[in-house]
C-alpha atoms as a PDB file:
ATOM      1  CA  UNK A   1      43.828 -31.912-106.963  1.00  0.00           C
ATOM      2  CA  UNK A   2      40.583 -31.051-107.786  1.00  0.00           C
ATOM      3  CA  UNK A   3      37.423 -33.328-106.910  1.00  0.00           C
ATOM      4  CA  UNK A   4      34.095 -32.407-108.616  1.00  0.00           C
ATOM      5  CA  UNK A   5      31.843 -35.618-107.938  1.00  0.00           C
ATOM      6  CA  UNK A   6      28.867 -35.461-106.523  1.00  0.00           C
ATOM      7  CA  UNK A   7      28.884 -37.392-103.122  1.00  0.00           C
ATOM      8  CA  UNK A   8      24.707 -37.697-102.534  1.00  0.00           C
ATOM      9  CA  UNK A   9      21.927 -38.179-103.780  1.00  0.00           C
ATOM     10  CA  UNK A  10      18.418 -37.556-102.219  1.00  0.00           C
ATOM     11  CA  UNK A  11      16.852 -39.388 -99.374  1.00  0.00           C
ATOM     12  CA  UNK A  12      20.650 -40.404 -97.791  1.00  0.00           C
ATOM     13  CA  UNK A  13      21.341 -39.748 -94.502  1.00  0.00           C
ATOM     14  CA  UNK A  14      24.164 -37.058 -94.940  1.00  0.00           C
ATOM     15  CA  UNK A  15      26.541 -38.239 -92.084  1.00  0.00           C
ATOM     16  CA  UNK A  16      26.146 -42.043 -93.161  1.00  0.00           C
ATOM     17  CA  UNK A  17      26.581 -40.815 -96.398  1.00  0.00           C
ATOM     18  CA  UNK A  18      29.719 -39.003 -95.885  1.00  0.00           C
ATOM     19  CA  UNK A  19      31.245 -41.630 -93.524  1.00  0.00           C
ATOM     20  CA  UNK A  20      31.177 -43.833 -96.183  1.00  0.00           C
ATOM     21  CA  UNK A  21      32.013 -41.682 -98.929  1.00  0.00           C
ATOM     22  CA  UNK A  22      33.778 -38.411 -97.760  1.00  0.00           C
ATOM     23  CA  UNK A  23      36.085 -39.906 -95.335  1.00  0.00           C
ATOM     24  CA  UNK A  24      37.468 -42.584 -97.563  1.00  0.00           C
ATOM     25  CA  UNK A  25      38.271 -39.808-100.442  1.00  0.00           C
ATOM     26  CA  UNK A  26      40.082 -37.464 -97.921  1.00  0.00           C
ATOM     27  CA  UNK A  27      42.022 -40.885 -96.043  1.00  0.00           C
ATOM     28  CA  UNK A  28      43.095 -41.604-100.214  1.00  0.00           C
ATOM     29  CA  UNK A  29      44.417 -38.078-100.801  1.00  0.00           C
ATOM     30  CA  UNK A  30      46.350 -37.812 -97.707  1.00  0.00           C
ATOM     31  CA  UNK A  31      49.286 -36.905 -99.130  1.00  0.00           C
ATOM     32  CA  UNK A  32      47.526 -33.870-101.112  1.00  0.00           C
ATOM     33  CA  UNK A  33      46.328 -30.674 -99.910  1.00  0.00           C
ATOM     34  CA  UNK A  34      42.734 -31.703-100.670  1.00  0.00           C
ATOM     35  CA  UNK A  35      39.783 -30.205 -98.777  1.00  0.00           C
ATOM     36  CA  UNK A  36      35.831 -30.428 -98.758  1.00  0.00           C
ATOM     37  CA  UNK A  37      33.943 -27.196 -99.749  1.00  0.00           C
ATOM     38  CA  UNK A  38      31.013 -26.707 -97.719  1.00  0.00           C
ATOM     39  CA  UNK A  39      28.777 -24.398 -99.338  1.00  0.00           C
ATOM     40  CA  UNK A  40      27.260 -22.397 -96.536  1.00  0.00           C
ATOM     41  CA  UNK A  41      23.599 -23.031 -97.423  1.00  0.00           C
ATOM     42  CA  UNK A  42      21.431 -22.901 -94.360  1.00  0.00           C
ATOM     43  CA  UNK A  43      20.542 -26.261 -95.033  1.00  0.00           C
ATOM     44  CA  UNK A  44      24.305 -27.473 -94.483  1.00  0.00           C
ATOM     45  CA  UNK A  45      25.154 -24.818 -92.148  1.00  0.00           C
ATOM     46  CA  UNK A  46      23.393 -26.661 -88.815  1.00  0.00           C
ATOM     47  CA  UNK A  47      25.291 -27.095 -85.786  1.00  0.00           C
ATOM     48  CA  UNK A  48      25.771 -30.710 -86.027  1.00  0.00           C
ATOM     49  CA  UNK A  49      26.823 -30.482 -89.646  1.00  0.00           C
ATOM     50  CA  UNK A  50      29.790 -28.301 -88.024  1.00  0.00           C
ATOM     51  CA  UNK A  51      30.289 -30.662 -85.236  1.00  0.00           C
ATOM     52  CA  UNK A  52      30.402 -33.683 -87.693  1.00  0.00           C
ATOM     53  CA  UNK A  53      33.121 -31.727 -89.825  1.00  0.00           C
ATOM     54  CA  UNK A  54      35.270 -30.324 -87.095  1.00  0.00           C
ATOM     55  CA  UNK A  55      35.483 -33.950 -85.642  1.00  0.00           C
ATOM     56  CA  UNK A  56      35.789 -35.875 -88.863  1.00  0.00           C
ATOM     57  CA  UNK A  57      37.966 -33.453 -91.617  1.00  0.00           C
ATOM     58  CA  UNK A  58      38.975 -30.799 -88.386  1.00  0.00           C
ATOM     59  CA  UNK A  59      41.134 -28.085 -90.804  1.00  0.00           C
ATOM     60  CA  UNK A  60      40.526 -29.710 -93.882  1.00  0.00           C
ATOM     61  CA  UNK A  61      37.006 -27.838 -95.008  1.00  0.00           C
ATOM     62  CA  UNK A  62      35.838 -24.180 -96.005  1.00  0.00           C
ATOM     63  CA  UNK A  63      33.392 -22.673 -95.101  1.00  0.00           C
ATOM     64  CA  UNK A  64      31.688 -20.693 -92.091  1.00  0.00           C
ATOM     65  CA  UNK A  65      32.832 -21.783 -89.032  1.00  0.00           C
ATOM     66  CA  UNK A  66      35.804 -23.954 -90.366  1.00  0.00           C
ATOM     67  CA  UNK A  67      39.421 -23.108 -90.203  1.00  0.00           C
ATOM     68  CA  UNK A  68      39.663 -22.119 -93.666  1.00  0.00           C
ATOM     69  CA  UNK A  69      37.321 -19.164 -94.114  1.00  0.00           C
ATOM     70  CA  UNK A  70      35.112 -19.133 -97.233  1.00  0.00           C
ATOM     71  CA  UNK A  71      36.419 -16.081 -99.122  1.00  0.00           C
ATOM     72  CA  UNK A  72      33.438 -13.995-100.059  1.00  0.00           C
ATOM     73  CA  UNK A  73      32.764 -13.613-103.984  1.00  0.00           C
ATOM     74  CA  UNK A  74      35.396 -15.831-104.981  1.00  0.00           C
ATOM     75  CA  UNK A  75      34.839 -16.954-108.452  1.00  0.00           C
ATOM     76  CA  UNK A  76      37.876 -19.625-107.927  1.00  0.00           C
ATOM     77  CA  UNK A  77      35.197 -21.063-104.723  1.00  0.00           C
ATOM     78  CA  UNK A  78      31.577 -20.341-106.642  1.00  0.00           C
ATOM     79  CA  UNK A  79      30.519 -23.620-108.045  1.00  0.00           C
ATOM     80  CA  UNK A  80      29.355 -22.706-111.832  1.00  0.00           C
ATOM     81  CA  UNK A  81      25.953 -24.871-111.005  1.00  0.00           C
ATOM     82  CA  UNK A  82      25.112 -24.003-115.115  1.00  0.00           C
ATOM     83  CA  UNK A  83      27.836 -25.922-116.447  1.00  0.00           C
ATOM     84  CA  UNK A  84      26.932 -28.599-114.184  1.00  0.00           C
ATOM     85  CA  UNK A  85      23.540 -28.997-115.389  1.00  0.00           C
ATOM     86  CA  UNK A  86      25.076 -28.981-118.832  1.00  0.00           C
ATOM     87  CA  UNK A  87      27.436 -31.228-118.699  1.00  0.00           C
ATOM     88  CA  UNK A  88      25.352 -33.881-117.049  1.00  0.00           C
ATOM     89  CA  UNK A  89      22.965 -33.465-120.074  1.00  0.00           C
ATOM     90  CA  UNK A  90      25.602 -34.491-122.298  1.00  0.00           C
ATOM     91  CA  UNK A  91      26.798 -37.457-120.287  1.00  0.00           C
ATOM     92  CA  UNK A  92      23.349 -38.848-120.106  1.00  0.00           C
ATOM     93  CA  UNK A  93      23.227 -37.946-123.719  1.00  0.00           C
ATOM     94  CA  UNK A  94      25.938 -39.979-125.003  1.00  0.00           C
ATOM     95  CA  UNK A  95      25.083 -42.822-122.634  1.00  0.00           C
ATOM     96  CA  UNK A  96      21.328 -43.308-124.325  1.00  0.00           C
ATOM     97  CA  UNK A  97      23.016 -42.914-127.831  1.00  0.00           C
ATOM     98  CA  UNK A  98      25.416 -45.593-126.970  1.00  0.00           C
ATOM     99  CA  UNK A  99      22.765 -48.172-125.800  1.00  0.00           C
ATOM    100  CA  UNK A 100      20.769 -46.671-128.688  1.00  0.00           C
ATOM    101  CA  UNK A 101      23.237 -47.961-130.885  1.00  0.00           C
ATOM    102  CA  UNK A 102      23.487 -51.378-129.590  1.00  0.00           C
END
């Protein structure tokens, strides 16, 4: 299974956020081998980040410092942030059209 969503927006406390949000996701996939991609960004890389993962998703994460190493240059792990941007463009896109239309 492969889960794309984004989980935060800006101005959320990050462990609140993912208490709420992250936890519940994993708990629902239980039976899949689902796990969270942390993307190594200084920003995300802190020690209590770590601590917060190893206690809450212990062996269920890549990334530095996790039990699945992040494997360097992977295309298959290197989110395509372009297509992103792109395809939330559309979305918002077809929702204005929609109320547009209405």
């Amino acid at each position: 299974m492969y889960c794309t969503q984004h989980l935060f927006d800006e101005d959320m406390n990050l462990r609140v956020e993912m208490s709420k949000r992250l936890i519940p996701i994993l708990e629902d996939q239980a039976n899949y081998e689902l796990v969270f991609q942390q993307d190594g960004a200084s920003s995300h890389f802190s020690n209590d980040v770590r601590a917060w993962l190893h206690e809450n998703i212990d062996g269920r994460w890549i990334g530095r410092g996790g039990a699945i190493s992040w494997a360097p240059r992977s295309p298959d792990l290197t989110p395509l942030d372009f297509f992103y941007e792109v395809l939330s463009r559309q979305r918002h896109t077809q929702a204005i059209s929609k109320i547009l239309m209405i």
